[in-house]
N, C-alpha and C. Protein backbone atom coordinates (compact mmCIF):
# COMPACT_ATOMS: atom_id res chain seq x y z
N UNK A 1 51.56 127.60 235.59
CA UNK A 1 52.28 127.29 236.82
C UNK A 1 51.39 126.44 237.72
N UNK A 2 51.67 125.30 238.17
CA UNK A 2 50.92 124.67 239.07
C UNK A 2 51.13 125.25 240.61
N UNK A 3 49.85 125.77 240.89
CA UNK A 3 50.46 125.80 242.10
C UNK A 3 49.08 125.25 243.48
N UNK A 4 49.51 125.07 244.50
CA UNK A 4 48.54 124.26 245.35
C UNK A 4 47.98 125.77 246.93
N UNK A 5 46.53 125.82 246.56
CA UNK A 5 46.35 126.97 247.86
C UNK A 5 45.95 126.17 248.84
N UNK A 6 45.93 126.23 249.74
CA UNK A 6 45.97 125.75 251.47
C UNK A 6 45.18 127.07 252.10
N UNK A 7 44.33 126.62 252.74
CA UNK A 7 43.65 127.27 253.72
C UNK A 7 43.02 126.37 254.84
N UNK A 8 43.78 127.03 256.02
CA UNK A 8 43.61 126.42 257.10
C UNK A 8 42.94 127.29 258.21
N UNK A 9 41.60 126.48 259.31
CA UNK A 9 40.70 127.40 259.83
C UNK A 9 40.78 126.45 261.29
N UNK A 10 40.97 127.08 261.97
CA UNK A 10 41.05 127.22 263.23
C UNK A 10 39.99 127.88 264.17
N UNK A 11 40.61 128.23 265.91
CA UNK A 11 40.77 128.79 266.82
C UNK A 11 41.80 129.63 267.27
N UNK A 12 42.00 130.51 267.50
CA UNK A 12 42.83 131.40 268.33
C UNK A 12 43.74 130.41 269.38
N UNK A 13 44.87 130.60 269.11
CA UNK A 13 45.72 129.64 270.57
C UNK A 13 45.74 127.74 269.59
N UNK A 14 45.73 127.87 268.83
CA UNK A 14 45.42 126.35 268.49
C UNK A 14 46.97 126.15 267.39
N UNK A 15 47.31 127.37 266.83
CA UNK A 15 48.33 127.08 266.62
C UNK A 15 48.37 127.08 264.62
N UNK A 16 46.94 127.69 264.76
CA UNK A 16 46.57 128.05 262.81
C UNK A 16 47.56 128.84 261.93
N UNK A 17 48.46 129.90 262.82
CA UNK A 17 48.92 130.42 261.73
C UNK A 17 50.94 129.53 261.80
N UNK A 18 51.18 128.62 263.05
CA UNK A 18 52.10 128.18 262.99
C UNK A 18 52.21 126.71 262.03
N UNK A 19 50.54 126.32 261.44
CA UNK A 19 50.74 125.44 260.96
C UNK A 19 50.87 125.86 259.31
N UNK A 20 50.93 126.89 259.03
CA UNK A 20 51.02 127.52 257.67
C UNK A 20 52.12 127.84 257.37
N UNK A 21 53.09 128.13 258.44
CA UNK A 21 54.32 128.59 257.98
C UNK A 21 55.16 127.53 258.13
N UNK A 22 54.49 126.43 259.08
CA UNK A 22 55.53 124.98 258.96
C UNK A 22 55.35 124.21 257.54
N UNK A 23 54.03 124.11 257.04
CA UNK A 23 54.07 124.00 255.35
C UNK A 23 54.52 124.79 254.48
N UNK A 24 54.70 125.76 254.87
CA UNK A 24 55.52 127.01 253.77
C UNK A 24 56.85 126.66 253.52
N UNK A 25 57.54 126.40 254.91
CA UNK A 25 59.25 125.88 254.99
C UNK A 25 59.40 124.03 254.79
N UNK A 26 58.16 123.29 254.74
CA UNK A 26 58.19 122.13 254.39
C UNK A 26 58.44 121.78 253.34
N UNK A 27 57.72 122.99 252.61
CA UNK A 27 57.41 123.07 251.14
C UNK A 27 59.02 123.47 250.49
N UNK A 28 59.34 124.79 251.01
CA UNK A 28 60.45 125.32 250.95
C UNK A 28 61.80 124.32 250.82
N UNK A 29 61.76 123.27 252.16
CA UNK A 29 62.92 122.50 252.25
C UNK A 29 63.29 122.00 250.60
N UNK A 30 61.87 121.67 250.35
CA UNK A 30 61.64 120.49 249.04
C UNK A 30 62.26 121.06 247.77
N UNK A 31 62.31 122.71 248.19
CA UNK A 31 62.97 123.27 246.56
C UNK A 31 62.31 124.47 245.96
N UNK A 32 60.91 124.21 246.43
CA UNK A 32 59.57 125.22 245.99
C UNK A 32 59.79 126.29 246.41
N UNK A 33 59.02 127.29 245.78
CA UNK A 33 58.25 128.24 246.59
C UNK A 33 57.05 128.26 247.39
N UNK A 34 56.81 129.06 248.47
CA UNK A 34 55.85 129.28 248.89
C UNK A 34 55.78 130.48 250.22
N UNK A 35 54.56 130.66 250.49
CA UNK A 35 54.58 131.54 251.43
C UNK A 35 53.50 131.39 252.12
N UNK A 36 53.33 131.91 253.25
CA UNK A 36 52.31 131.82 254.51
C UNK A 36 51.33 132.74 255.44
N UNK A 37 50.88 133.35 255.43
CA UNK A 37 50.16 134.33 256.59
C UNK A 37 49.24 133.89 256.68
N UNK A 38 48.10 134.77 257.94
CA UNK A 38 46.89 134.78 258.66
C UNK A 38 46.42 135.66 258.18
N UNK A 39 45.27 135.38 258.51
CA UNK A 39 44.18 136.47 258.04
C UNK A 39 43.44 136.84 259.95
N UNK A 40 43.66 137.64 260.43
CA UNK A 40 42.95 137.68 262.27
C UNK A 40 43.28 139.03 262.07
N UNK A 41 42.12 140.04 262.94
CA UNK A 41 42.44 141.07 263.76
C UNK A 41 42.74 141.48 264.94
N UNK A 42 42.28 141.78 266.02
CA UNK A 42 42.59 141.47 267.33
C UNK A 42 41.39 140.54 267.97
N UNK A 43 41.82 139.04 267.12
CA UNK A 43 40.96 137.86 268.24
C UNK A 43 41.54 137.24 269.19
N UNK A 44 40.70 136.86 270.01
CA UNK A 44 41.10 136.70 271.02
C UNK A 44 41.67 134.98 270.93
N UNK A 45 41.82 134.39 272.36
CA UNK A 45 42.14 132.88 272.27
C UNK A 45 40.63 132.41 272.01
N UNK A 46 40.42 131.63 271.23
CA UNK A 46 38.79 130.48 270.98
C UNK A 46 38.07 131.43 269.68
N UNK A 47 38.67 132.60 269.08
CA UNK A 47 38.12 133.36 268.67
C UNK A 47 38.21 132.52 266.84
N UNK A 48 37.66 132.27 266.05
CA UNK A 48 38.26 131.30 264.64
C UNK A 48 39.37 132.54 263.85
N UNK A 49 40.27 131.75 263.16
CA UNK A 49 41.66 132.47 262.73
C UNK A 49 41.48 130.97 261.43
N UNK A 50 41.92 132.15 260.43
CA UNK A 50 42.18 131.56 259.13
C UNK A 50 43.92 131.96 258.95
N UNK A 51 44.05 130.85 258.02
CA UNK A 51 45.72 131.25 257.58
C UNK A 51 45.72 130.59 256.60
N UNK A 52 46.66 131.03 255.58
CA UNK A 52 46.96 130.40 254.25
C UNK A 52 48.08 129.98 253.81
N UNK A 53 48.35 128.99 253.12
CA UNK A 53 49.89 128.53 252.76
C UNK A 53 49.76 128.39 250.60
N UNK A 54 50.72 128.97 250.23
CA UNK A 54 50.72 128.67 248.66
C UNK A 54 52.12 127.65 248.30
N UNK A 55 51.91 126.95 247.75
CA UNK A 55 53.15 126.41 246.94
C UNK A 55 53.33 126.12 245.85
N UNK A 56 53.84 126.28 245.46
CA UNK A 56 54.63 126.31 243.57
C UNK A 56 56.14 126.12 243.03
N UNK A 57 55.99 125.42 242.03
CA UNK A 57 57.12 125.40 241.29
C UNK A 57 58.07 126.82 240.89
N UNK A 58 57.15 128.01 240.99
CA UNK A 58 57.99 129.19 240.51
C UNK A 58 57.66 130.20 241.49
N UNK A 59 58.66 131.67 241.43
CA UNK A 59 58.05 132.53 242.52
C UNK A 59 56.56 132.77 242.30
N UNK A 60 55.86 133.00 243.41
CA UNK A 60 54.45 133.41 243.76
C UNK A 60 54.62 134.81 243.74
N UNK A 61 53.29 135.19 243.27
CA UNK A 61 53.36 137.10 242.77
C UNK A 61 52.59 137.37 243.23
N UNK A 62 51.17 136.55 243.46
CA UNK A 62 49.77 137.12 244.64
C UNK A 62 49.52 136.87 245.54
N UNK A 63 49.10 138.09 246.65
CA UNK A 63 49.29 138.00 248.01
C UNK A 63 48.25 137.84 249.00
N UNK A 64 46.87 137.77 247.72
CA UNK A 64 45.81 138.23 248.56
C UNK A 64 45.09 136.63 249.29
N UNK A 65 44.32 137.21 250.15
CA UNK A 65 43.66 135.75 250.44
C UNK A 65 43.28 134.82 249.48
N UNK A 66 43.12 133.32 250.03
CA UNK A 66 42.89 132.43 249.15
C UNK A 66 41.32 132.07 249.67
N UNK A 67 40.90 132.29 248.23
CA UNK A 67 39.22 132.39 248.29
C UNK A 67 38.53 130.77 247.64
N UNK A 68 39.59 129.97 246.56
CA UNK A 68 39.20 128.88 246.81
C UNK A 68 40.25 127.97 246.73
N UNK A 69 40.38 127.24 247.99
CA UNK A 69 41.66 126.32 248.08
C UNK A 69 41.36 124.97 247.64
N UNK A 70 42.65 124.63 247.21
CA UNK A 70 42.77 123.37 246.67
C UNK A 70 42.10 121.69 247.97
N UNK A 71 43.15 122.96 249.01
CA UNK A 71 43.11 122.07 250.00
C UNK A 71 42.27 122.97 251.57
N UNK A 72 41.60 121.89 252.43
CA UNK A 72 41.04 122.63 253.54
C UNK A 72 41.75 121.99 254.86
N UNK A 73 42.42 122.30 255.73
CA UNK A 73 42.49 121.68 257.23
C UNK A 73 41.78 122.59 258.20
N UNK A 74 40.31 121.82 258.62
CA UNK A 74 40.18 121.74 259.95
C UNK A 74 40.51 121.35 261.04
N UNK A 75 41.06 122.51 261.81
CA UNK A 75 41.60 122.40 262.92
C UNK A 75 40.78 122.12 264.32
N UNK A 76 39.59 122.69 263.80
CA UNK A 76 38.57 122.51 264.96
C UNK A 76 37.44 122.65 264.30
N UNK A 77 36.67 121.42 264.96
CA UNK A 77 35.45 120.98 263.87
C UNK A 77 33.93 121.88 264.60
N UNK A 78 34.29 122.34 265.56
CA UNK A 78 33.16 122.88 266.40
C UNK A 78 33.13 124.38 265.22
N UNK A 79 33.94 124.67 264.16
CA UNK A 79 33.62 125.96 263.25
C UNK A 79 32.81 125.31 261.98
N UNK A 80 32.68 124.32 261.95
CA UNK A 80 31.74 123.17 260.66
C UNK A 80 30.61 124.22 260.19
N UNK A 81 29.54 124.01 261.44
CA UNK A 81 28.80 125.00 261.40
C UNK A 81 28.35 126.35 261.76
N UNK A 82 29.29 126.57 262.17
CA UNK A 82 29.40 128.38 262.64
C UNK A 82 29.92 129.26 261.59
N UNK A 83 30.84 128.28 260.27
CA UNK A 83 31.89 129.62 259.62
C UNK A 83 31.55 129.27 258.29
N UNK A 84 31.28 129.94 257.36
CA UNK A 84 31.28 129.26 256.46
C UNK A 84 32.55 129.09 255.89
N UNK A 85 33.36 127.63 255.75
CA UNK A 85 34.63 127.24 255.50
C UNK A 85 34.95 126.73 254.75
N UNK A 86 33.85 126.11 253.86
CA UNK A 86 33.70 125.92 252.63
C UNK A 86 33.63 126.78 251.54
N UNK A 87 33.07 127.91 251.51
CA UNK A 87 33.35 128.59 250.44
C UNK A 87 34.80 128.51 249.84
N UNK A 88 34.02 128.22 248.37
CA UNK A 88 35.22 128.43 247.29
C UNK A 88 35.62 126.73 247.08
N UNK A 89 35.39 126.05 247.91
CA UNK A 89 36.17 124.56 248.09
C UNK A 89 35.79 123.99 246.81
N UNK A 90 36.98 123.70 245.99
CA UNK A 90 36.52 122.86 244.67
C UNK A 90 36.13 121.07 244.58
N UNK A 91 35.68 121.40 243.88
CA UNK A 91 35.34 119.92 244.03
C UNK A 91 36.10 118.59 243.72
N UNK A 92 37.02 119.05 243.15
CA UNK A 92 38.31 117.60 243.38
C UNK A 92 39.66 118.28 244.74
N UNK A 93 38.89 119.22 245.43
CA UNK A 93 39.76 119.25 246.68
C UNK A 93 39.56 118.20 247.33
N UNK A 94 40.95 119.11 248.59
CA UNK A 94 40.92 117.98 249.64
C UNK A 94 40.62 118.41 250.87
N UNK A 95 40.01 117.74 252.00
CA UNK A 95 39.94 118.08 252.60
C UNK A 95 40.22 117.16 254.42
N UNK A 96 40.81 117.60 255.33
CA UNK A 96 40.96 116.89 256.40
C UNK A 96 40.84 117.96 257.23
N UNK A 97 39.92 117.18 258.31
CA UNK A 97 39.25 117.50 259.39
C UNK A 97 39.88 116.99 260.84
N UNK A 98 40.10 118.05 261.66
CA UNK A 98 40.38 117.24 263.13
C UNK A 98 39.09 116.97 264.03
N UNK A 99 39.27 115.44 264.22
CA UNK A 99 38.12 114.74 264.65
C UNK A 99 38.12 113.55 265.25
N UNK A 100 37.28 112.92 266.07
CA UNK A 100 37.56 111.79 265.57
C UNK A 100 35.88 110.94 265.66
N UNK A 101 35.26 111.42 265.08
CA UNK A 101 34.04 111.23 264.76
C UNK A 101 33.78 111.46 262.78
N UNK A 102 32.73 110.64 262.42
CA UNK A 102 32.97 110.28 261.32
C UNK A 102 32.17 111.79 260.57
N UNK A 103 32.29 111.88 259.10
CA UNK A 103 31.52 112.90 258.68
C UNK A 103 30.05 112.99 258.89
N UNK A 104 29.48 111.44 258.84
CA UNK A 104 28.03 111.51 258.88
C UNK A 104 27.87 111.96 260.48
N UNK A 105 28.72 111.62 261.27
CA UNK A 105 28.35 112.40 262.75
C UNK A 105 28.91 113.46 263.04
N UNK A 106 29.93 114.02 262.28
CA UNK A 106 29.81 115.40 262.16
C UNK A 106 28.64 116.36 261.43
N UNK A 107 27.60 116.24 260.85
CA UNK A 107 26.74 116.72 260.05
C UNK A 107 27.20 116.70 258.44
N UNK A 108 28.21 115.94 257.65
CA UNK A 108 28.53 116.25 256.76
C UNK A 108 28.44 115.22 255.81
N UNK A 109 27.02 114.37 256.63
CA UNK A 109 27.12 113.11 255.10
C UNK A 109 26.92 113.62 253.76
N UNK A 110 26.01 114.26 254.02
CA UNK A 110 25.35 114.70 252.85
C UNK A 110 26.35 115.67 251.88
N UNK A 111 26.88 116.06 252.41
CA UNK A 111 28.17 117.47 251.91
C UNK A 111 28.86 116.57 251.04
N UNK A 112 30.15 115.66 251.79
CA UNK A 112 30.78 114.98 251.14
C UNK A 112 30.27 114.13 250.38
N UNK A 113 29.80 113.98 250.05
CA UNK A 113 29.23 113.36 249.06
C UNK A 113 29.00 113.34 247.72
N UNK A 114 29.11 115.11 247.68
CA UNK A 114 29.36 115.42 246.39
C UNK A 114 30.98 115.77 245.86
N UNK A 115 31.72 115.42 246.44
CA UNK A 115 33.22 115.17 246.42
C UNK A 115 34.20 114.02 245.95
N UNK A 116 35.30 114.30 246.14
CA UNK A 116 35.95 112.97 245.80
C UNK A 116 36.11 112.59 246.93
N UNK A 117 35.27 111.36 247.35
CA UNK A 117 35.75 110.72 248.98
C UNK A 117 36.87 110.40 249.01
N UNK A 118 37.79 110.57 247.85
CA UNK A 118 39.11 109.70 248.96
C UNK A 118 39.95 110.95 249.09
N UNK A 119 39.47 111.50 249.10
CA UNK A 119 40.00 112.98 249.20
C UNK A 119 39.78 113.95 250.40
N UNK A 120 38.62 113.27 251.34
CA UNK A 120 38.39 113.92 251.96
C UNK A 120 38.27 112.73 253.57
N UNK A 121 39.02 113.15 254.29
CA UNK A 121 39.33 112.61 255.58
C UNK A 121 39.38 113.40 256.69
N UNK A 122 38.85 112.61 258.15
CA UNK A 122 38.98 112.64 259.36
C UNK A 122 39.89 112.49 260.25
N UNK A 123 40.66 112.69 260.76
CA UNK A 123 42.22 112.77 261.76
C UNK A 123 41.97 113.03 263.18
N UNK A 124 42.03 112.03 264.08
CA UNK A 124 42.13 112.25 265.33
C UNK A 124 43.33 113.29 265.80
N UNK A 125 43.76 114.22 265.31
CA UNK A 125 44.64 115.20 265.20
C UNK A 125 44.87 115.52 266.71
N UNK A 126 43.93 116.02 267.81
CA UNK A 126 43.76 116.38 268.98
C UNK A 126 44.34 115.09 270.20
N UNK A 127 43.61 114.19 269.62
CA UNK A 127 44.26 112.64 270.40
C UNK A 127 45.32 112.56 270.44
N UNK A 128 45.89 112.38 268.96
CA UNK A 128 47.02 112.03 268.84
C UNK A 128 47.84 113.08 269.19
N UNK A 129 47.76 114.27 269.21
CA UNK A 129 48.78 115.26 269.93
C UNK A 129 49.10 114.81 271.32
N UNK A 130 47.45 114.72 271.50
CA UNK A 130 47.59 114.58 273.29
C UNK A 130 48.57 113.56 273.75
N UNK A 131 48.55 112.66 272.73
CA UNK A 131 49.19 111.32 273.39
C UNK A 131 50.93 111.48 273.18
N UNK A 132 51.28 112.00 272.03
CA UNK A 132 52.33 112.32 271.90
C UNK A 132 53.25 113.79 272.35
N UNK A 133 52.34 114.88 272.35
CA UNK A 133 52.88 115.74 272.69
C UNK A 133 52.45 116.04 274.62
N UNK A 134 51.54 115.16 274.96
CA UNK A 134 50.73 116.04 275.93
C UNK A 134 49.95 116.90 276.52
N UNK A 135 49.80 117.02 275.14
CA UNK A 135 48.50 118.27 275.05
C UNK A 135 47.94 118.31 273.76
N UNK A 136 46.74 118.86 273.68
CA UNK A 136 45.78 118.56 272.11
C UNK A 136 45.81 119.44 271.59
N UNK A 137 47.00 119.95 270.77
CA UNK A 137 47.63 120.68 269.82
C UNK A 137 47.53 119.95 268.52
N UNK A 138 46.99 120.40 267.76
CA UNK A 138 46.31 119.39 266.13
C UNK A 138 47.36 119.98 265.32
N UNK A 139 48.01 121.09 264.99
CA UNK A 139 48.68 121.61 264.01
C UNK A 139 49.57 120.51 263.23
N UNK A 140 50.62 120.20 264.44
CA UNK A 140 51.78 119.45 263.33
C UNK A 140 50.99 118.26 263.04
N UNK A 141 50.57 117.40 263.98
CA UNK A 141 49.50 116.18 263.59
C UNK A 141 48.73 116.52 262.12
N UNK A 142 47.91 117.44 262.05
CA UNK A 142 47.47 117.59 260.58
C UNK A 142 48.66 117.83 259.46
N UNK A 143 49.71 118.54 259.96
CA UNK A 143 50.43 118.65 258.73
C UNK A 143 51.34 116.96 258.20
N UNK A 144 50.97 116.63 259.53
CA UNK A 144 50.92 114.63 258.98
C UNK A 144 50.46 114.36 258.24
N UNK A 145 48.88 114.86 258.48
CA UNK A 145 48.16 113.74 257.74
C UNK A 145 47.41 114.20 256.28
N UNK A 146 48.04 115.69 256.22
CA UNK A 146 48.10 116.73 255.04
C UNK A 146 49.23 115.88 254.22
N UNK A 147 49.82 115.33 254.26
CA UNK A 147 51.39 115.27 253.34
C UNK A 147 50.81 113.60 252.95
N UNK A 148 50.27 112.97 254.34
CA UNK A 148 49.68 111.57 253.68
C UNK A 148 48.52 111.83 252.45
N UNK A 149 47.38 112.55 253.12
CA UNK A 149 46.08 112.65 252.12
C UNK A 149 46.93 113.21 250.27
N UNK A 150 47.60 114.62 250.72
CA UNK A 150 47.59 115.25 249.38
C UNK A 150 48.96 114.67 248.65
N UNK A 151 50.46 114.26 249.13
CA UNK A 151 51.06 114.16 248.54
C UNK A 151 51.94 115.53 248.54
N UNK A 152 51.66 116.52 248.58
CA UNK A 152 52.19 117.81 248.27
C UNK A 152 53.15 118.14 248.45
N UNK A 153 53.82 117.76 250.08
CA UNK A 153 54.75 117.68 250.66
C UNK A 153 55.05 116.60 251.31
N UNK A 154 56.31 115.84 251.75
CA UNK A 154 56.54 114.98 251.96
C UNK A 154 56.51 114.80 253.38
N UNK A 155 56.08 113.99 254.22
CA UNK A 155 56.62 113.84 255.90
C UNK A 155 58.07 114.28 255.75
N UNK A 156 59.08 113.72 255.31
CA UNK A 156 60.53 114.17 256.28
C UNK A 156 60.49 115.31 255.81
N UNK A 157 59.73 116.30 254.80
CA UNK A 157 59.71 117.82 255.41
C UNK A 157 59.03 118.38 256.13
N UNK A 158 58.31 117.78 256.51
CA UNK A 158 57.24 118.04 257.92
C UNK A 158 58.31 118.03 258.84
N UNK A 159 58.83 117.08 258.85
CA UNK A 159 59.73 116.86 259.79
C UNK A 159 60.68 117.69 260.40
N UNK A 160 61.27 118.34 259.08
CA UNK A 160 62.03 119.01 259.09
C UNK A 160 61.87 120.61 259.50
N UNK A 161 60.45 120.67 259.42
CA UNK A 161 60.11 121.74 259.22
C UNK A 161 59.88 122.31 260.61
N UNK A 162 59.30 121.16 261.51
CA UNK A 162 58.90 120.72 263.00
C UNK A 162 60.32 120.88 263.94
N UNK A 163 61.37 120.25 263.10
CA UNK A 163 62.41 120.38 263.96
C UNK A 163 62.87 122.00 263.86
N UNK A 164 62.51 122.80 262.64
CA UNK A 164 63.29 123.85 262.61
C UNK A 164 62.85 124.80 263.58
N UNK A 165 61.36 124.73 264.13
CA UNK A 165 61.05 125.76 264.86
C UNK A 165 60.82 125.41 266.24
N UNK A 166 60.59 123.59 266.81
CA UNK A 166 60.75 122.94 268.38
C UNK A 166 61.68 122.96 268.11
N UNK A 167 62.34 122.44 269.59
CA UNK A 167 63.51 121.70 269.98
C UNK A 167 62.94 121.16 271.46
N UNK A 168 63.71 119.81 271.63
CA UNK A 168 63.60 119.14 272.63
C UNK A 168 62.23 118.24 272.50
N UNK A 169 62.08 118.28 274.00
CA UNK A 169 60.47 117.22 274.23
C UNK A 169 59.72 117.82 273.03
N UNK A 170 59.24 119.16 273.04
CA UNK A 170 58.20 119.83 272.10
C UNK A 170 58.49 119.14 270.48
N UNK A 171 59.67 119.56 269.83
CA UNK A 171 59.73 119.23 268.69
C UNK A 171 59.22 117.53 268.48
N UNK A 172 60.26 116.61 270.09
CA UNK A 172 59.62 115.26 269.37
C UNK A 172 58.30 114.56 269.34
N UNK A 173 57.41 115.46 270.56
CA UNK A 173 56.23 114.97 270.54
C UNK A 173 55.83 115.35 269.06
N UNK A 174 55.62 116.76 268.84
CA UNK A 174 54.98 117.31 267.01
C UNK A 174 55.80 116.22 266.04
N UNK A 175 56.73 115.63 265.82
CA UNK A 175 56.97 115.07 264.94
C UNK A 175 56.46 113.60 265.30
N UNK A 176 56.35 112.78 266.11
CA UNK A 176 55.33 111.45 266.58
C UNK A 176 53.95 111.88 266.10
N UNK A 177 53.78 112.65 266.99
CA UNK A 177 52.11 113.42 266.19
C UNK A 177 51.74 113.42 264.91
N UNK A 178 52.89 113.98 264.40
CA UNK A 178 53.11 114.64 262.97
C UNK A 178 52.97 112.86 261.97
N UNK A 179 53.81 111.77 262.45
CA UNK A 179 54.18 110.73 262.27
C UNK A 179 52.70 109.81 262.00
N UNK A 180 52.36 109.77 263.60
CA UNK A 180 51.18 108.90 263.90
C UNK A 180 50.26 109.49 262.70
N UNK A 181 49.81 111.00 262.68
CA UNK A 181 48.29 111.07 261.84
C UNK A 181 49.14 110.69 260.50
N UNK A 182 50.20 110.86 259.67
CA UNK A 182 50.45 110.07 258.35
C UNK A 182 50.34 108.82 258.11
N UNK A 183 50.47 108.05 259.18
CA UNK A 183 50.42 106.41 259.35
C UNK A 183 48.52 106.36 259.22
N UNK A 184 48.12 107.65 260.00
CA UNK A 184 46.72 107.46 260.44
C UNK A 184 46.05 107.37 258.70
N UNK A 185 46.35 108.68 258.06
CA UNK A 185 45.94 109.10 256.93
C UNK A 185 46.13 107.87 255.52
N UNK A 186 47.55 107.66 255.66
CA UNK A 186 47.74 106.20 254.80
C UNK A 186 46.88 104.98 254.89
N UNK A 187 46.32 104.46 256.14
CA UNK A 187 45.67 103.41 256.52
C UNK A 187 44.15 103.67 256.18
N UNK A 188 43.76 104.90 256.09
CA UNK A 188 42.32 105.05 255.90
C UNK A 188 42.44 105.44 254.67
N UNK A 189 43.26 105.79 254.01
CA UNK A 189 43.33 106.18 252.33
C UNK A 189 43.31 104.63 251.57
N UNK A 190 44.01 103.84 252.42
CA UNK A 190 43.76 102.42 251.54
C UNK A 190 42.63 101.72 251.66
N UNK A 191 42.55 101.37 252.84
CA UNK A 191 40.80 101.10 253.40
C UNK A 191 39.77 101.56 252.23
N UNK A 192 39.72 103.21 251.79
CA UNK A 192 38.78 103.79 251.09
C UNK A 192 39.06 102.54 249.76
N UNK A 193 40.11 102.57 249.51
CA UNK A 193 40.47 102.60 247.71
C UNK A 193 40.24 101.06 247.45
N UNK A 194 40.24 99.89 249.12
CA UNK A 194 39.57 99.08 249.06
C UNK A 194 38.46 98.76 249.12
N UNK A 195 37.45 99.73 249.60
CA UNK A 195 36.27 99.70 249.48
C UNK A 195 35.35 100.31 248.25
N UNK A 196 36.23 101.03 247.75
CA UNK A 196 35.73 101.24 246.37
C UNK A 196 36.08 100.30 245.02
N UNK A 197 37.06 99.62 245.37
CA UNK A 197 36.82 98.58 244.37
C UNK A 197 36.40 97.10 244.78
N UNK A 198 35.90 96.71 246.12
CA UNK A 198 34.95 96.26 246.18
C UNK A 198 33.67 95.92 245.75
C-alpha cells in the first residue's frame, strides 16, 4: 500500500493541528484515505505541538505516531534548534520550512545537503499570510506550498478543503495564501531543476 506520513511541528496557537486535518479532507476530497491528529498535552500558546496527517490509497489501520515521515512542515523555524524534528526524516523526504531566510541562514547548510535538494524548500508562509490573510498564520500557506513541493495533493483540494472549514474574508485570505506559497513553491522548484542542469 503506498501510503505518504506527514508530520507537521509547530507552536501552540499557530494553527498545527488545523493544518493536518485540512490535508486529511484535501486528501479525502481526492478519493483517498486518510486521517489526522496531534500529539500536545496541556501546552500552552508558543508551547511546540506536533500533528500528523496519513494518506493512502486504502483504509489506514495504524494509529500511532509517525516516527519517520515522508514529509516535514515547519511551521516555525525558531523549533530548528530547540526540537529535535528531524528524527526519523528519510532521506528522499521532503521537506518545507516557514521562512523566509535561506537554509544556510537558517543553520541548515550543512544538513540539507545530505538530501534531495529539490525536495527540500523554504516558504515565506508567515508573509504571505500576513499579506493575504492579515495576520501571520502559515498553516493554509504551507498546505500551498506542500501540494506544490510533494504533488500529493492537489491545490483545488487545498482549496477545497480551506473553504470547508473558513467562510468569508477568513476562508479567502487562506486560500490566496494557500495560492501565493504554490505559485511560491513552483517557481523555486524550477529555478532548482534549472540550476542543476546547468
Amino acid at each position: 500500500m503506498t501510503m505518504t506520513e506527514v508530520r507537521i511541528h509547530g507552536r501552540g496557537g499557530q494553527g498545527v493541528v488545523t493544518a493536518a486535518e485540512l490535508l486529511s479532507v484535501a486528501a479525502f476530497t481526492e478519493g483517498r484515505h486518510a486521517q489526522a491528529f496531534p500529539s500536545f498535552g496541556s501546552e500552552r500558546t508558543g508551547a511546540p505541538v506536533v500533528s500528523f496527517c496519513r494518506i493512502a490509497d486504502r483504509a489506514i489501520r495504524t494509529r500511532e505516531p509517525i516516527v519517520a515521515p515522508d514529509a516535514l512542515i515547519i511551521q516555525d523555524a525558531t523549533l530548528l534548534h530547540q526540537v529535535n524534528i528531524f528524527e526519523g526524516f528519510k532521506p528522499d523526504g521532503y521537506l518545507l520550512v516557514n521562512s523566509a531566510h535561506s537554509f544556510e541562514e537558517l543553520g541548515l547548510g550543512e544538513f540539507v545537503r545530505g538530501f534531495r535538494r529539490e525536495r527540500l524548500l523554504v516558504v515565506p508562509a508567515s508573509e504571505l499570510a500576513r499579506k493575504h490573510l492579515g495576520r501571520p498564520m502559515p498553516n493554509a500557506a504551507l498546505l500551498g506550498g506542500f501540494a506544490a513541493l510533494t504533488g500529493v495533493v492537489e491545490l483545488r483540494s487545498v482549496i477545497t478543503a480551506i473553504s470547508g472549514r473558513f467562510s468569508g474574508a477568513k476562508a479567502d485570505g487562506n486560500i490566496a495564501a494557500a495560492t501565493a506559497a504554490y505559485g511560491f513553491v513552483r517557481a523555486e522548484r524550477e529555478e532548482l531543476a534549472r540550476a542543476q542542469t546547468d
